[in-house]
Protein backbone atom coordinates (compact mmCIF):
# COMPACT_ATOMS: atom_id res chain seq x y z
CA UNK A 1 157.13 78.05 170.64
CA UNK A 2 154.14 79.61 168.79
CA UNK A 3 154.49 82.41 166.15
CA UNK A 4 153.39 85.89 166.93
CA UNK A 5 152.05 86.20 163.40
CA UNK A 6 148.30 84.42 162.83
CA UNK A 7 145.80 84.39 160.30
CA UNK A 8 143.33 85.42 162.81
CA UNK A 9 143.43 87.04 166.21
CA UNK A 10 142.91 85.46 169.51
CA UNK A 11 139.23 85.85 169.99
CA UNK A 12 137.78 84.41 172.71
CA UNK A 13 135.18 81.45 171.25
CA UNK A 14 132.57 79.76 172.71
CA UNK A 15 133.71 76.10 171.97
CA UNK A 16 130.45 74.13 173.36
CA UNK A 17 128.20 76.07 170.82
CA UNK A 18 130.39 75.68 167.77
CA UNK A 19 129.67 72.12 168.15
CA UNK A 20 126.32 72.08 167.81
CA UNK A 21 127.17 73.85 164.42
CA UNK A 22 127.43 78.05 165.24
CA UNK A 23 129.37 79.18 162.94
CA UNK A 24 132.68 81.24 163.83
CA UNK A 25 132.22 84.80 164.00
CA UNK A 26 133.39 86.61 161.55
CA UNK A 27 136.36 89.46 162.26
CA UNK A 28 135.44 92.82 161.50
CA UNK A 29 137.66 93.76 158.39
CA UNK A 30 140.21 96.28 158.74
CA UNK A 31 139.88 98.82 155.77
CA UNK A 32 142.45 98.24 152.70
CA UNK A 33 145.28 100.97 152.70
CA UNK A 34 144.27 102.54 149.01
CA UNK A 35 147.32 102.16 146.55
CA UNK A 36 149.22 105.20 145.55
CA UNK A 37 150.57 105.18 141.47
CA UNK A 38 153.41 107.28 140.99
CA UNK A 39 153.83 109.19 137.48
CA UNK A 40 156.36 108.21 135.76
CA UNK A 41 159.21 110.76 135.21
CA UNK A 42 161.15 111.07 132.53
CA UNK A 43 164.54 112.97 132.10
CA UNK A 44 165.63 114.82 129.14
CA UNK A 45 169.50 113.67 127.96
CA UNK A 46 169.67 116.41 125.15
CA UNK A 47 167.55 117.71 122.26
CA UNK A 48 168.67 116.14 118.94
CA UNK A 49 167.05 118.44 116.66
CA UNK A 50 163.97 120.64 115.80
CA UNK A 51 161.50 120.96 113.55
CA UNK A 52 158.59 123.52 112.92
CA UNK A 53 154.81 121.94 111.95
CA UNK A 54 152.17 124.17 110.85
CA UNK A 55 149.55 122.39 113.26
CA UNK A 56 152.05 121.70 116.08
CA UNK A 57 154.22 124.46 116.18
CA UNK A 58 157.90 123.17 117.06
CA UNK A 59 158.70 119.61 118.05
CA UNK A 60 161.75 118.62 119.60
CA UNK A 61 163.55 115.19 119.09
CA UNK A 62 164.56 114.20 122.51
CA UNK A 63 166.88 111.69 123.43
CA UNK A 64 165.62 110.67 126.96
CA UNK A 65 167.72 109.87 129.97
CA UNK A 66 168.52 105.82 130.81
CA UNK A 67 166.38 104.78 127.42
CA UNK A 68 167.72 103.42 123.80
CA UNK A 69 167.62 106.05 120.73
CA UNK A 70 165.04 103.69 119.41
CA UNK A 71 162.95 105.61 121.87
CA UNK A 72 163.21 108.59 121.23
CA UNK A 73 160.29 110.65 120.31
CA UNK A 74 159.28 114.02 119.24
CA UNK A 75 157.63 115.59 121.61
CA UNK A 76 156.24 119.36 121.57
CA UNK A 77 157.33 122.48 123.43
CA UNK A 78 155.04 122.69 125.80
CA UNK A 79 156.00 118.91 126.92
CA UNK A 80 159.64 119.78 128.10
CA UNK A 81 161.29 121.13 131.08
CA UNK A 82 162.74 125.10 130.51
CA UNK A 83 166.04 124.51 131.62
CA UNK A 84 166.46 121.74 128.79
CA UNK A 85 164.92 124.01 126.42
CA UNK A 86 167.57 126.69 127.20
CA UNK A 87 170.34 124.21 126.45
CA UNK A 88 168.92 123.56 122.76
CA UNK A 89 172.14 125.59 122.14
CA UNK A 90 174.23 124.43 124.55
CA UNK A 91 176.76 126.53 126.59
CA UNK A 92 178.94 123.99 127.68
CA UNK A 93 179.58 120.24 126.24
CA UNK A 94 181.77 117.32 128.23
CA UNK A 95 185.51 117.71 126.36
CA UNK A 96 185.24 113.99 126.09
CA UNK A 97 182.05 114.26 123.85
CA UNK A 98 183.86 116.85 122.47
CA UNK A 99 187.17 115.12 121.53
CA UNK A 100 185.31 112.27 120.05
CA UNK A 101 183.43 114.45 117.16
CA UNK A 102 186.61 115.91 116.97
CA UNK A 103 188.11 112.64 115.88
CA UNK A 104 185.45 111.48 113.96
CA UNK A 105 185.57 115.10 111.53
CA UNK A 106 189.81 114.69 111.35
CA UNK A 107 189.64 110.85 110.26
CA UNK A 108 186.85 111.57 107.52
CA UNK A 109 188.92 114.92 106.32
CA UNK A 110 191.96 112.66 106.18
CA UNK A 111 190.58 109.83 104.49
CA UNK A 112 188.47 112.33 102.05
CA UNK A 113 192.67 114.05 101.29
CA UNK A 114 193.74 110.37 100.26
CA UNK A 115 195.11 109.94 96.91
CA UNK A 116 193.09 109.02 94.43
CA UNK A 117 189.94 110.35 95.87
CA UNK A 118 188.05 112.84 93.49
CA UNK A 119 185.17 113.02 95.98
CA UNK A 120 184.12 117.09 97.19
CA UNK A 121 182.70 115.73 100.48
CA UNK A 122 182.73 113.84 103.59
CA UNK A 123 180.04 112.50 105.63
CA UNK A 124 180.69 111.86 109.47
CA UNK A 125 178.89 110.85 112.70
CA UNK A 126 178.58 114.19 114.24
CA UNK A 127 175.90 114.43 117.58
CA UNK A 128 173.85 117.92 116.04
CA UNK A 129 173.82 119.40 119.88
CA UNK A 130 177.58 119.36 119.28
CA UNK A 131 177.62 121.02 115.95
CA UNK A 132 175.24 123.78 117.79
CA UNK A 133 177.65 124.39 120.74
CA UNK A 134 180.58 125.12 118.18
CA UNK A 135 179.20 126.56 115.02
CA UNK A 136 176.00 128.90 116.99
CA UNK A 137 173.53 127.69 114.35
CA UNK A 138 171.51 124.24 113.52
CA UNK A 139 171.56 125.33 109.58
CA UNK A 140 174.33 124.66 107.14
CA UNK A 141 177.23 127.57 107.92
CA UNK A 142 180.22 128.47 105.79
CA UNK A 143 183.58 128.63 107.58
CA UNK A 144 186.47 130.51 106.30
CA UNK A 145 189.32 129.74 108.07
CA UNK A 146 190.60 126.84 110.73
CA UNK A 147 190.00 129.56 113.90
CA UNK A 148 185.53 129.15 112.52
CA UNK A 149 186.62 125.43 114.43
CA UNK A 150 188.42 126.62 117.65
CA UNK A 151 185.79 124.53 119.45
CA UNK A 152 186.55 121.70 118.07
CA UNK A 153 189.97 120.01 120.18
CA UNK A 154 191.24 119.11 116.41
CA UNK A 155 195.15 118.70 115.98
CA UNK A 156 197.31 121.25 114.53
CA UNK A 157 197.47 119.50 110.80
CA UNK A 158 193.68 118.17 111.07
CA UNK A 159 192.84 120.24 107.41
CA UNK A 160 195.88 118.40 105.44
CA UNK A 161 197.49 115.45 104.48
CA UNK A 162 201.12 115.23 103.55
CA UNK A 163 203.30 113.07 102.84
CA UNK A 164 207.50 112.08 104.12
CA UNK A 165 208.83 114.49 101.49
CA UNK A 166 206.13 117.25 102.43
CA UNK A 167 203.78 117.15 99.70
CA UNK A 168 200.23 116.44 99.51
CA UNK A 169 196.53 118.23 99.73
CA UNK A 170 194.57 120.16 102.18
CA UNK A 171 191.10 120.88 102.56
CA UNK A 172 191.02 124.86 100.74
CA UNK A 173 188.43 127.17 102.38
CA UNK A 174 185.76 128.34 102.47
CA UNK A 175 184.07 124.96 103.69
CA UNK A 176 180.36 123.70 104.09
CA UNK A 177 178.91 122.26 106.44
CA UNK A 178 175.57 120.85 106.64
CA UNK A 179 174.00 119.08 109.58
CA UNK A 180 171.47 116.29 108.44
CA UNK A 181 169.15 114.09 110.46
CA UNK A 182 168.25 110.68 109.44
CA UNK A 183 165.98 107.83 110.64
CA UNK A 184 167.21 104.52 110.37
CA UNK A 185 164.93 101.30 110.14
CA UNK A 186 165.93 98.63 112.49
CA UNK A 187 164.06 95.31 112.48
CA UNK A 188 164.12 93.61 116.29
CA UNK A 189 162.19 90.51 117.54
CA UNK A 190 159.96 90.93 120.92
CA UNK A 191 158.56 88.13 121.92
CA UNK A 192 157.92 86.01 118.60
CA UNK A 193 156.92 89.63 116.90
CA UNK A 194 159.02 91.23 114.43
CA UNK A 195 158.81 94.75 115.69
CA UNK A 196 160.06 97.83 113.81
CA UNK A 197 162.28 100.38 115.68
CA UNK A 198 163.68 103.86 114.11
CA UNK A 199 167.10 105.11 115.16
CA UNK A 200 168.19 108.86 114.45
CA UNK A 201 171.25 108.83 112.79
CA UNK A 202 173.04 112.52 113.25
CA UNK A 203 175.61 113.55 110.37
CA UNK A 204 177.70 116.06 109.05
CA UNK A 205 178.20 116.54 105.33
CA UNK A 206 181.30 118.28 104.79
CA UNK A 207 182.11 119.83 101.43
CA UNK A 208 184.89 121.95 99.92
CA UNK A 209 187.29 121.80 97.60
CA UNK A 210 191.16 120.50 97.97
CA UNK A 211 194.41 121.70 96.78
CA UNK A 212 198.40 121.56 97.09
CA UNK A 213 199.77 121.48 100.11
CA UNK A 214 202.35 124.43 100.18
């Protein structure tokens, strides 16, 4: 059985003149299809932060869909979609994003409450888009009472510690808090090179005073 696929079509030849050295004749070539290259896309996850620059105006942080945050970048205004630029303050965040931060802000105000510990503040892993969505601000705020945190799905005693006989300290109003950015070196090795990577690192410094549980 022979193959319907072949280098070369079925010409007809002229067999008693190619051996007294004709050459074949050549096939006309069919033209090449020309190659089409995409542009990349890329898809904005969320906004991490914001900064104003005198020769750039304001740059965004952006933490970018299906890539590390060691790849993040900050890009300007005019480089991102409207819709995410709308959500810088977001209107709505996943509850399980949500409950997480939550947890993260209740352990570090419980473990700041322990005995012995004379420190005024607590530092916690806090995503900033978060801290937007519940506190309408990317600036340091001052909260007066446990309803400035109704966003937050915290527990019922999340602002005190007590102990089996009901005594112990609480967190006393008004509190501080202050979202901070941070970029954190990483060292990684590509391919025999030592390459250096920056992570953000987004926190929440939490200060206020404690007293008596009553």
């Amino acid at each position: 059985m022979t193959s319907g696929h072949n280098l070369r079509s079925r010409i007809h030849k002229d067999w008693k003149k190619l051996c007294f050295g004709d050459s074949l004749p050549r096939l006309k070539k069919e033209p090449a299809a020309s190659r089409v290259v995409l542009e990349e896309t890329f898809k904005v996850e969320r906004l991490i932060v914001k900064k104003f620059t005198p020769k750039e105006g304001n740059l965004y942080l952006v933490k970018w869909e299906d890539y590390p945050y060691t790849e993040t970048t900050w890009e300007p205004q005019s480089h991102i979609d409207q819709d995410s630029l709308s959500e810088y303050f977001p209107k709505i965040i996943e509850h399980q994003r949500l409950l997480s931060a939550a947890n993260a802000l209740e352990d570090a105000i419980r473990d700041r409450l322990r005995r012995g510990n004379r420190n005024n503040r607590s530092v916690v892993r806090f995503d900033l888009d978060i801290f937007r969505y519940c506190f309408h601000s990317d600036k340091a705020v001052l909260l007066n009472s446990t309803q400035d945190f109704s966003k937050l799905p915290l527990s019922n005693s999340w602002y005190y510690k007590i102990a089996q006989n009901g005594t112990g300290q609480k967190i006393k109003f008004p509190i501080l808090l202050t979202p901070k950015l941070r970029m954190r070196k990483i060292y990684v090795k590509i391919e025999d090179k030592v390459v250096l990577e920056n992570k953000p690192i987004e926190t929440l410094c939490v200060t206020s005073a404690t007293c008596n549980f009553l």
